[in-house]
Protein backbone atom coordinates (compact mmCIF):
# COMPACT_ATOMS: atom_id res chain seq x y z
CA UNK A 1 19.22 -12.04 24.30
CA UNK A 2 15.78 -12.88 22.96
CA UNK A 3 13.02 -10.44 22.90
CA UNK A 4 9.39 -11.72 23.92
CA UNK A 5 7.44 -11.72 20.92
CA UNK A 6 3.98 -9.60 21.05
CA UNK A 7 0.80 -11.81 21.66
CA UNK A 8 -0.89 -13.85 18.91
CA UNK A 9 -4.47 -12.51 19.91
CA UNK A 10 -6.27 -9.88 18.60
CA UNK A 11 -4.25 -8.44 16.00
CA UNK A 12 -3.54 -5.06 16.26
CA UNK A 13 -0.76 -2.82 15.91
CA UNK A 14 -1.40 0.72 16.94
CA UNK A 15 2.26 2.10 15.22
CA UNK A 16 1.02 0.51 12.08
CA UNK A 17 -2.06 2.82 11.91
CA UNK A 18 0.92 5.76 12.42
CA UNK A 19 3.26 4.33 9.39
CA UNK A 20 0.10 4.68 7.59
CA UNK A 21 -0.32 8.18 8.35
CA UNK A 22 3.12 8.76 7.20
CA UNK A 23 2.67 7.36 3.77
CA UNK A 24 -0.24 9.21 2.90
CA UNK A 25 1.04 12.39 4.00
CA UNK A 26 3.71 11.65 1.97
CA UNK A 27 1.69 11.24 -0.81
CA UNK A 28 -0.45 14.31 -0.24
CA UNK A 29 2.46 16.58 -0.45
CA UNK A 30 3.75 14.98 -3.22
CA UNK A 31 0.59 15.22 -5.42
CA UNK A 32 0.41 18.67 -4.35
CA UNK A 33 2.55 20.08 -5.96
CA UNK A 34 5.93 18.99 -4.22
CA UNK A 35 6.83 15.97 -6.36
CA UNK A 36 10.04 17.33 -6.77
CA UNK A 37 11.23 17.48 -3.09
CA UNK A 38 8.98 14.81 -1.53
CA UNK A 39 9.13 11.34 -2.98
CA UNK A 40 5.02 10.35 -3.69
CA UNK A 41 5.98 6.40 -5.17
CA UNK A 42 7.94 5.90 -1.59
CA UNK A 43 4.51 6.45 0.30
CA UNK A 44 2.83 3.99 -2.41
CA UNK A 45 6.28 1.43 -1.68
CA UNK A 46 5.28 1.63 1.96
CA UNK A 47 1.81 1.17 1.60
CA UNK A 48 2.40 -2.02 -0.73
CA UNK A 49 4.76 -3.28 2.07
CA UNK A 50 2.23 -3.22 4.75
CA UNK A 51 -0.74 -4.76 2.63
CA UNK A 52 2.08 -7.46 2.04
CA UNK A 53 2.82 -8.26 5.75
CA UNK A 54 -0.74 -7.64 7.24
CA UNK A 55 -2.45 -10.21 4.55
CA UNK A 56 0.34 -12.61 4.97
CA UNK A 57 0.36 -12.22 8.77
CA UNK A 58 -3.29 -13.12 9.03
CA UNK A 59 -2.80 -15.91 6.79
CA UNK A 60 0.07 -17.22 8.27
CA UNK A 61 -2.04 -16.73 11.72
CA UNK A 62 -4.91 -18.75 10.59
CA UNK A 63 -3.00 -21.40 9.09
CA UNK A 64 -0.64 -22.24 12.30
CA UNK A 65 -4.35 -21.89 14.46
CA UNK A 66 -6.32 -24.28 12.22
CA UNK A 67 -4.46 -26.02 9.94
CA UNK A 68 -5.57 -24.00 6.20
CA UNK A 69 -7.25 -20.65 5.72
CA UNK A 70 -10.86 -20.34 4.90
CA UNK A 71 -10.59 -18.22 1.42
CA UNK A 72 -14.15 -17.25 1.18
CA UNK A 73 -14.03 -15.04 4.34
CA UNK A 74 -10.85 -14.00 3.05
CA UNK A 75 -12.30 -12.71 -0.17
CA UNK A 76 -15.78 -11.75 1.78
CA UNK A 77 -13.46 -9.80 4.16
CA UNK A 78 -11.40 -7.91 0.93
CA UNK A 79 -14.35 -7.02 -0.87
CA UNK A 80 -16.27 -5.13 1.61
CA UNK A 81 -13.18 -3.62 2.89
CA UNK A 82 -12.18 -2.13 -0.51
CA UNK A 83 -14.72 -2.43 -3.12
CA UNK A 84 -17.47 0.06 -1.01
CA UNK A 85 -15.44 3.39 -0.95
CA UNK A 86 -13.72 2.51 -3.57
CA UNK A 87 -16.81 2.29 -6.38
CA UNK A 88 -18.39 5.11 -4.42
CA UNK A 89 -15.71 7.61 -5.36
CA UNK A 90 -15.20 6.56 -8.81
CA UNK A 91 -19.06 6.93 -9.09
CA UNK A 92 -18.57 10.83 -7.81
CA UNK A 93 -15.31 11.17 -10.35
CA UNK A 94 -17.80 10.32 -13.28
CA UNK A 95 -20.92 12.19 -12.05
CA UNK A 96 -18.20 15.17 -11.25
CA UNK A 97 -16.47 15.02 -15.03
CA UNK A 98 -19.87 14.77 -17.02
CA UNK A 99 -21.33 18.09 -15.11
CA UNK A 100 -18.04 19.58 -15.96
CA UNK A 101 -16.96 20.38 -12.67
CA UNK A 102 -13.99 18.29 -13.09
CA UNK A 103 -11.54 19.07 -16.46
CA UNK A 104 -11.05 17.27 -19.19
CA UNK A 105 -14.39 15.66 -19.66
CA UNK A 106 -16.25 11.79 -18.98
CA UNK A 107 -14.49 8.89 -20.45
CA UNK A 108 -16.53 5.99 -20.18
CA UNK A 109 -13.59 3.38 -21.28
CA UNK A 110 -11.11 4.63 -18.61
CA UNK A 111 -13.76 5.00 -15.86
CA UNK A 112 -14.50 0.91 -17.17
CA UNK A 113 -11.12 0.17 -16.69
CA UNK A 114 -10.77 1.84 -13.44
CA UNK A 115 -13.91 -0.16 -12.43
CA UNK A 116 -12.23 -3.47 -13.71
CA UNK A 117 -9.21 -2.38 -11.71
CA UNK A 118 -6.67 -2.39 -14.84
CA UNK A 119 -6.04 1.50 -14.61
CA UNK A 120 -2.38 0.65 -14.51
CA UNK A 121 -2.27 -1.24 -17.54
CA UNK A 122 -4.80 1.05 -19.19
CA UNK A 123 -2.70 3.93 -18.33
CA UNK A 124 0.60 2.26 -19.65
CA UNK A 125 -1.52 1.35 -22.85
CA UNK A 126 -1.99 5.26 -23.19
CA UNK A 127 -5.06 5.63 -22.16
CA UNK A 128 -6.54 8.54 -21.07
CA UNK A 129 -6.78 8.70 -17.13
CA UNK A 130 -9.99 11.01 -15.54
CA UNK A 131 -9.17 13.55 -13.11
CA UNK A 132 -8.76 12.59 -9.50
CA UNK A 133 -8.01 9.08 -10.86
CA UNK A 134 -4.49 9.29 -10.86
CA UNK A 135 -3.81 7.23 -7.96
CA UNK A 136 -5.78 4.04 -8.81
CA UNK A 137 -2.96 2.39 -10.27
CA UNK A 138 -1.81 1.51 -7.01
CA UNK A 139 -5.25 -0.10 -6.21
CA UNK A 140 -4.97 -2.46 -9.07
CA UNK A 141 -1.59 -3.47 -7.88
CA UNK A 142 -3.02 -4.51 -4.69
CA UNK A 143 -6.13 -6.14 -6.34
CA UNK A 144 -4.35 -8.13 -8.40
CA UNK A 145 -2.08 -9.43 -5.46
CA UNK A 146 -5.01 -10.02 -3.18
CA UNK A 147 -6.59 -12.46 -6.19
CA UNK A 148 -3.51 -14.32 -6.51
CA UNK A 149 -1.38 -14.33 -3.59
CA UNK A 150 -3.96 -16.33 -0.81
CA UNK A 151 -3.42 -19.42 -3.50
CA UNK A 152 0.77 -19.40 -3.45
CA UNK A 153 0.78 -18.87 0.15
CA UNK A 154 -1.24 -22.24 1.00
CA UNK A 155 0.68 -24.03 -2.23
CA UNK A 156 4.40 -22.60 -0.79
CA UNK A 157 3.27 -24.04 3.28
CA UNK A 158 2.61 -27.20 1.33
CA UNK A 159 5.81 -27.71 -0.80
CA UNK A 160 8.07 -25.66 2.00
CA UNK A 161 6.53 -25.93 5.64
CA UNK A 162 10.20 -24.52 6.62
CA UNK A 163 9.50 -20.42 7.07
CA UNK A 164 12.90 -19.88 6.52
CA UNK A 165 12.65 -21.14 3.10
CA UNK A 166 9.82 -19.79 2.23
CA UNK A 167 11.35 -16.26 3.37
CA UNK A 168 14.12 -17.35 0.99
CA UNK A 169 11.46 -17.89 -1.48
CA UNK A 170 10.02 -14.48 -1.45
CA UNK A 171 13.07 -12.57 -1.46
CA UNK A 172 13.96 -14.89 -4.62
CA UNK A 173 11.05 -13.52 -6.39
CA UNK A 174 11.76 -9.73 -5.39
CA UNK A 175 15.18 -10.65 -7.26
CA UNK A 176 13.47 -12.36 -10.10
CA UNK A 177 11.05 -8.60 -10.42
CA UNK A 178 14.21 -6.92 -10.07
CA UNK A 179 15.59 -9.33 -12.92
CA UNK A 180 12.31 -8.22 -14.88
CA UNK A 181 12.71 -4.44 -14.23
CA UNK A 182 16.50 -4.00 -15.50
CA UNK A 183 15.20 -6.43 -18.42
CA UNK A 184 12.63 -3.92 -19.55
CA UNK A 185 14.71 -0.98 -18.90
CA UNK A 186 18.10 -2.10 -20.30
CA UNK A 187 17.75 -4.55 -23.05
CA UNK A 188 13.70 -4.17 -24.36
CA UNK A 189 13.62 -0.69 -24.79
CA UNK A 190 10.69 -0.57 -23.36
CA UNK A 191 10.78 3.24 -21.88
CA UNK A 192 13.58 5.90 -23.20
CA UNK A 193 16.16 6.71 -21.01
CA UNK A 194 16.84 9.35 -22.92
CA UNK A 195 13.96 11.41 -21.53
CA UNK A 196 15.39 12.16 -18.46
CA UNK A 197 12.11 11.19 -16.20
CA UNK A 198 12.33 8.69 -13.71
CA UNK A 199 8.47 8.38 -13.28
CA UNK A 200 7.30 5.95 -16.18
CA UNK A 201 4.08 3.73 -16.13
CA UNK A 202 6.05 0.89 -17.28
CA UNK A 203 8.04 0.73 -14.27
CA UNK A 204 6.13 2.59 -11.62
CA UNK A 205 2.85 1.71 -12.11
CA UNK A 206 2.41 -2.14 -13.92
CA UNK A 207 1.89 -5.21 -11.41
CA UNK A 208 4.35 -7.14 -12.89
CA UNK A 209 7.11 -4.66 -12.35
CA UNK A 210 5.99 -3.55 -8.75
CA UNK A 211 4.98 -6.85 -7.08
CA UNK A 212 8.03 -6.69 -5.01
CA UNK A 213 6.95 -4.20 -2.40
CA UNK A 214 4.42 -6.48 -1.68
CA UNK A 215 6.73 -9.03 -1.31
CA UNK A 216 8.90 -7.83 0.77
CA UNK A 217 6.35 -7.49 3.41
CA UNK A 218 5.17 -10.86 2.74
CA UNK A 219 8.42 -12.20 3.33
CA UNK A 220 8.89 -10.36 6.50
CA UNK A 221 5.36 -11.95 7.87
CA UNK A 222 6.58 -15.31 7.38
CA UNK A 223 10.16 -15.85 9.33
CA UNK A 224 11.41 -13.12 11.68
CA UNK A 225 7.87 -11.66 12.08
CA UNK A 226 7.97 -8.86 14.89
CA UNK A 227 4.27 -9.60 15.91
CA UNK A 228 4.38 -13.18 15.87
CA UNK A 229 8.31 -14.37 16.11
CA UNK A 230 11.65 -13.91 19.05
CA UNK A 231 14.68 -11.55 18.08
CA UNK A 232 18.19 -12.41 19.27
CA UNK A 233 19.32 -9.14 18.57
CA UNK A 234 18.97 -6.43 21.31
CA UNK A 235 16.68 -3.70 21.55
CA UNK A 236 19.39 -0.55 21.62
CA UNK A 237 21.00 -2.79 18.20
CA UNK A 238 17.37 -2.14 16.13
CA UNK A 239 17.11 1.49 17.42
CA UNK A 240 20.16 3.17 17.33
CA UNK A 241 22.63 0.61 14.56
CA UNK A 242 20.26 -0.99 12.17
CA UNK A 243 17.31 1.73 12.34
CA UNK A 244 19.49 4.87 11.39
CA UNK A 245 21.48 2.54 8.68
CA UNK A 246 18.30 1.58 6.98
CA UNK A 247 16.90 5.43 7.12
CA UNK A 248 20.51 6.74 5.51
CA UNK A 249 19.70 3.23 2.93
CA UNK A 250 16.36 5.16 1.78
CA UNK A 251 17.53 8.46 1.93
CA UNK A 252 20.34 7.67 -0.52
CA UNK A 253 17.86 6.34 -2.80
CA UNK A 254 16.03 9.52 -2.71
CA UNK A 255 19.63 11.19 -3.29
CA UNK A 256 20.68 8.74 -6.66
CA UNK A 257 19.22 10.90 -9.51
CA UNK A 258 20.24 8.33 -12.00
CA UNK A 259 17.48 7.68 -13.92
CA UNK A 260 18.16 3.50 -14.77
CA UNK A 261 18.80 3.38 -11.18
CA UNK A 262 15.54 5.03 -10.21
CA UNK A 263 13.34 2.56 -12.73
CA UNK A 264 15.27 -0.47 -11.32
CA UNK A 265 16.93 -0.70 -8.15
CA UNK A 266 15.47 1.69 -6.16
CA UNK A 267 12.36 -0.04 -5.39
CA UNK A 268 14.44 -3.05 -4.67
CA UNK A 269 16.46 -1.34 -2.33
CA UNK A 270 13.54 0.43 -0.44
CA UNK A 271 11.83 -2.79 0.06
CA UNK A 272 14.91 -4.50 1.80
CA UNK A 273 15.50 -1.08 3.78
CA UNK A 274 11.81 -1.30 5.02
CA UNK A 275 12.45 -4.49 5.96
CA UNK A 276 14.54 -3.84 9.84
CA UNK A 277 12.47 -0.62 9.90
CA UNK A 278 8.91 -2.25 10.27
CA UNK A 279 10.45 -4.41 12.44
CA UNK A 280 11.70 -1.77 14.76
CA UNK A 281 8.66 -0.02 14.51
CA UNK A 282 6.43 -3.33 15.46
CA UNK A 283 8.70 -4.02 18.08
CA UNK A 284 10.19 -0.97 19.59
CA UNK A 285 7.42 1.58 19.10
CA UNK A 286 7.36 2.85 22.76
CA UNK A 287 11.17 4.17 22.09
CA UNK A 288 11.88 7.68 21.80
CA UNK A 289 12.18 7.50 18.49
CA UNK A 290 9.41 6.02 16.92
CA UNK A 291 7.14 7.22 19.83
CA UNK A 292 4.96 9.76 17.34
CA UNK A 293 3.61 7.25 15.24
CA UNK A 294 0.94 6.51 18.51
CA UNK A 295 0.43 9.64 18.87
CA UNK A 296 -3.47 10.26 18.53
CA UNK A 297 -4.14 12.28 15.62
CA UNK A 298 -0.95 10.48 13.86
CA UNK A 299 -2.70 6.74 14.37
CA UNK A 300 -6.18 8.70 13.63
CA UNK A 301 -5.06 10.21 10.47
CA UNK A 302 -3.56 6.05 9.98
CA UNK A 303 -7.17 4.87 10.30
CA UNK A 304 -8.53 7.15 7.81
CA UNK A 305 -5.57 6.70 5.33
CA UNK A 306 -7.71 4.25 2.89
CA UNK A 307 -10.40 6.86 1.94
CA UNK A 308 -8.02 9.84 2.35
CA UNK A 309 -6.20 8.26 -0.19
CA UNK A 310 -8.97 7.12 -3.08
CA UNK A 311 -9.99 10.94 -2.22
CA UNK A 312 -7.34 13.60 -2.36
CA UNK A 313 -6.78 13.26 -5.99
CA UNK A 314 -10.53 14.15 -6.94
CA UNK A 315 -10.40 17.00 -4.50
CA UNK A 316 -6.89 18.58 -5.44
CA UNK A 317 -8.52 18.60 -8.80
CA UNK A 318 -11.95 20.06 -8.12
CA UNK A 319 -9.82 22.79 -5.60
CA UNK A 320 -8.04 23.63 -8.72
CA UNK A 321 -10.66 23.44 -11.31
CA UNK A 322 -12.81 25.40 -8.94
CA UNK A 323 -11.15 27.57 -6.74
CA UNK A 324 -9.99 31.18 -8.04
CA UNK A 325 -6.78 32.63 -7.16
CA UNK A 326 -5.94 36.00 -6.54
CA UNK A 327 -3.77 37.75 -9.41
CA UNK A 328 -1.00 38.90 -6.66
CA UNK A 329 -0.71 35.30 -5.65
CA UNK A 330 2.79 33.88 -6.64
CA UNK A 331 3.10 29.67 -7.57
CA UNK A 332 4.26 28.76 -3.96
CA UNK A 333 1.59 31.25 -2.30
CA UNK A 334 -1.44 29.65 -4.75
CA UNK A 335 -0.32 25.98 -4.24
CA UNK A 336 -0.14 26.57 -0.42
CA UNK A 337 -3.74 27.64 -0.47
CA UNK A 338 -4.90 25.22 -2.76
CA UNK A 339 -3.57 22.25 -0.95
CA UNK A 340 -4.37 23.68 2.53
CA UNK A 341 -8.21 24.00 1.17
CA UNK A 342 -8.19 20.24 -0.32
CA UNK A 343 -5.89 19.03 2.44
CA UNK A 344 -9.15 20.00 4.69
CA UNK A 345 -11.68 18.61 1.96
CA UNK A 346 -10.21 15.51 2.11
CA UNK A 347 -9.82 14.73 5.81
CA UNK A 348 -13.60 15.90 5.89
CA UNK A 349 -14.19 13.28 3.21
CA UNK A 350 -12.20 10.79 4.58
CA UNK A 351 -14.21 10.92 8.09
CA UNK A 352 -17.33 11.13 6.61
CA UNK A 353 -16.36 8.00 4.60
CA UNK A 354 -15.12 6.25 7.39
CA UNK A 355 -18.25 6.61 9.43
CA UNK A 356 -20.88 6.23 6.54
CA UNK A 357 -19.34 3.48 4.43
CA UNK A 358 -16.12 1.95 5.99
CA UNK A 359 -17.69 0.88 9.38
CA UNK A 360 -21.25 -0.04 8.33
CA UNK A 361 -19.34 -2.43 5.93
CA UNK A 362 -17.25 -3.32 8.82
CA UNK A 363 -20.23 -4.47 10.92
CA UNK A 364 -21.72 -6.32 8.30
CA UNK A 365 -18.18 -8.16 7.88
CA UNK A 366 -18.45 -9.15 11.07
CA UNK A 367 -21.35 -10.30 11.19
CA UNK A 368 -21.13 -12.13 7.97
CA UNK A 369 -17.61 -13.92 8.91
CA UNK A 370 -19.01 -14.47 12.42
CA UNK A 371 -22.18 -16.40 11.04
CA UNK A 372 -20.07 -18.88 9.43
CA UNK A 373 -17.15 -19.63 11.50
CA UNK A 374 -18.73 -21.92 13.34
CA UNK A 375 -18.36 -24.41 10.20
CA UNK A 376 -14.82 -22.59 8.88
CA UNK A 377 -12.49 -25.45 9.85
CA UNK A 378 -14.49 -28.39 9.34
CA UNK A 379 -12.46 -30.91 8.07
CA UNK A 380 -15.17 -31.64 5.20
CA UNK A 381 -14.84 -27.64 4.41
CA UNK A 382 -14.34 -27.21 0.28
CA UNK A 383 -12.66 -23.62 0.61
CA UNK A 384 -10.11 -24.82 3.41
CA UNK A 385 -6.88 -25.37 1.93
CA UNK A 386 -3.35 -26.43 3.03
CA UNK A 387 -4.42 -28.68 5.83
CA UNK A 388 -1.65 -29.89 7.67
């Protein structure tokens, strides 16, 4: 039985906005304080895989509506998406460290690199990493991948205009990182495995070792897309066979202490387990089980993910640089009230953000991307690409 694919107009997913929220939650807890229970680098895994399939989705939308994708909106659109709150909060994090009201002092050559977004290979260098930078890694990940992946899109629709094959492509490539990672872990020496700590920069933070869960959602937005593409298989199959198999898939990955496995196939394995579950959320999010994710302040908390994010790093730190706690106060009592004060910080933050940078920005991208897509697809056009 095939299921009607949702419409190729305005492209929206509300239960998207709801993953979202889930992720960073995920990484809030973990970051404060809970790193040993809840798994942060799963909510950065998920994050990856929907910047994968939303940028390949558009791309993929653009190209089957006029032939090639105009990459100077593209980059227009990026920048003033990421670049605004993102340079404003790195500006705070350096005015904040050289009044000393953050710890450990203003280092203008990691604050550069953050800038340049190369804080992951800076950090794996051994360089020093500001306070309530910690998380920027991640953004340089996605930087990277937004500068280079808009070019092999439009080259792989040339060379393989089947979307099968180029789904076979991308999963080849989340092998060959795979490949890379056991490489560096097994035969290059390149972390000890002998230290008994599963989080190394290496591994967890370097582009060329964590381009995969990007990859995995590009290769879902290209064949068997749930916004764009039919399913043969039945609704009750996703929700209640292949939905609870791919949960019990991650969970077990949480479970695996090994540290080799952790560095290596774990990633691997979350990105293919993400795979059915973004399409059962896309598809089925009106069932009973994935209803919460449109659940107002779920999909609101999803909208503001992207400056709650670049901010709850800089405000667990100032909470705990800043804020005193009481001498009866046990651990568990102190980080409760620390992260329940920054937890509030930061979704003030992240609102005031979102009204005062994100969607001024947004406006102007509008208007600047309206203005000149009048003359997008002209044939003559020097930035179209991949005509067919």
């Amino acid at each position: 039985m095939a299921s009607k694919s949702p419409s190729q107009g305005a492209f929206h997913i509300a239960s998207l906005d709801g993953m979202r929220a889930v992720a960073i939650l995920i990484v809030f807890l973990s970051h404060a304080g809970l790193s040993h229970v809840v798994p942060g680098l799963f909510g950065v895994t998920v994050f990856f895989f929907l910047s994968g399939y939303l940028i390949t989705t558009l791309l993929r939308m653009e190209c089957e509506k006029h032939g090639g994708a105009n990459l100077r909106q593209f980059f227009l659109r990026r920048t003033l998406r990421i670049l605004p709150p993102f340079y404003l909060v790195l500006a705070v994090i350096a005015v904040l460290t050289a009044l000393s009201l953050l710890p450990g002092g203003f280092h203008g050559q990691a604050l550069t690199a953050q800038a340049l977004f190369a804080a992951n290979y800076w950090e794996i260098a051994g360089g020093v990493q500001p306070p309530g930078t910690e998380v920027l890694w991640s953004l340089a990940v996605e930087e990277h991948f937004y500068l280079l992946f808009p070019f092999f899109y439009l080259a792989m629709r040339r060379v393989m205009p089947e979307r099968q094959h180029q789904f076979a492509l991308l999963l080849t490539l989340c092998a060959a990182v795979l490949a890379w990672r056991m490489l560096l872990v097994h035969h290059l020496s390149a972390i000890d495995l002998q230290s008994g700590s599963a989080h190394h920069p290496r591994t967890c933070h370097a582009t060329d070792t964590r381009l995969d869960g990007l990859l995995f959602g590009c290769a879902l937005a290209v064949w068997g897309n749930p916004a764009l593409d039919a399913t043969r298989i039945h609704r009750n199959y996703w929700l209640w066979l292949i939905l609870p198999s791919c949960v019990a898939l991650l969970l077990a990955t949480f479970v695996i202490r090994s540290v080799p496995f952790r560095k290596t196939w774990r990633y691997t394995l979350q990105g293919l387990a993400l795979l059915p579950i973004f399409i059962t959320v896309i598809r089925y999010a009106d069932s009973l089980p994935l209803r919460f994710l449109n659940w107002r302040w779920v999909s609101r908390l999803g909208v503001l993910s992207y400056a709650f994010y670049l901010t709850h790093t800089l405000l667990l730190d100032w909470v705990s640089h800043m804020l005193p706690v009481p001498a009866n106060f046990s651990h568990v009592q102190a980080m409760l009230m620390r992260g329940t004060v920054a937890f509030a910080l930061t979704l003030a933050a992240s609102w005031m953000m979102h009204q005062w940078v994100e969607k001024p920005f947004l406006r102007l991208r509008r208007r600047l991307v309206s203005t000149s897509q009048p003359t997008a697809h002209k044939q003559s056009g020097p930035l179209l690409l991949n005509r067919a």
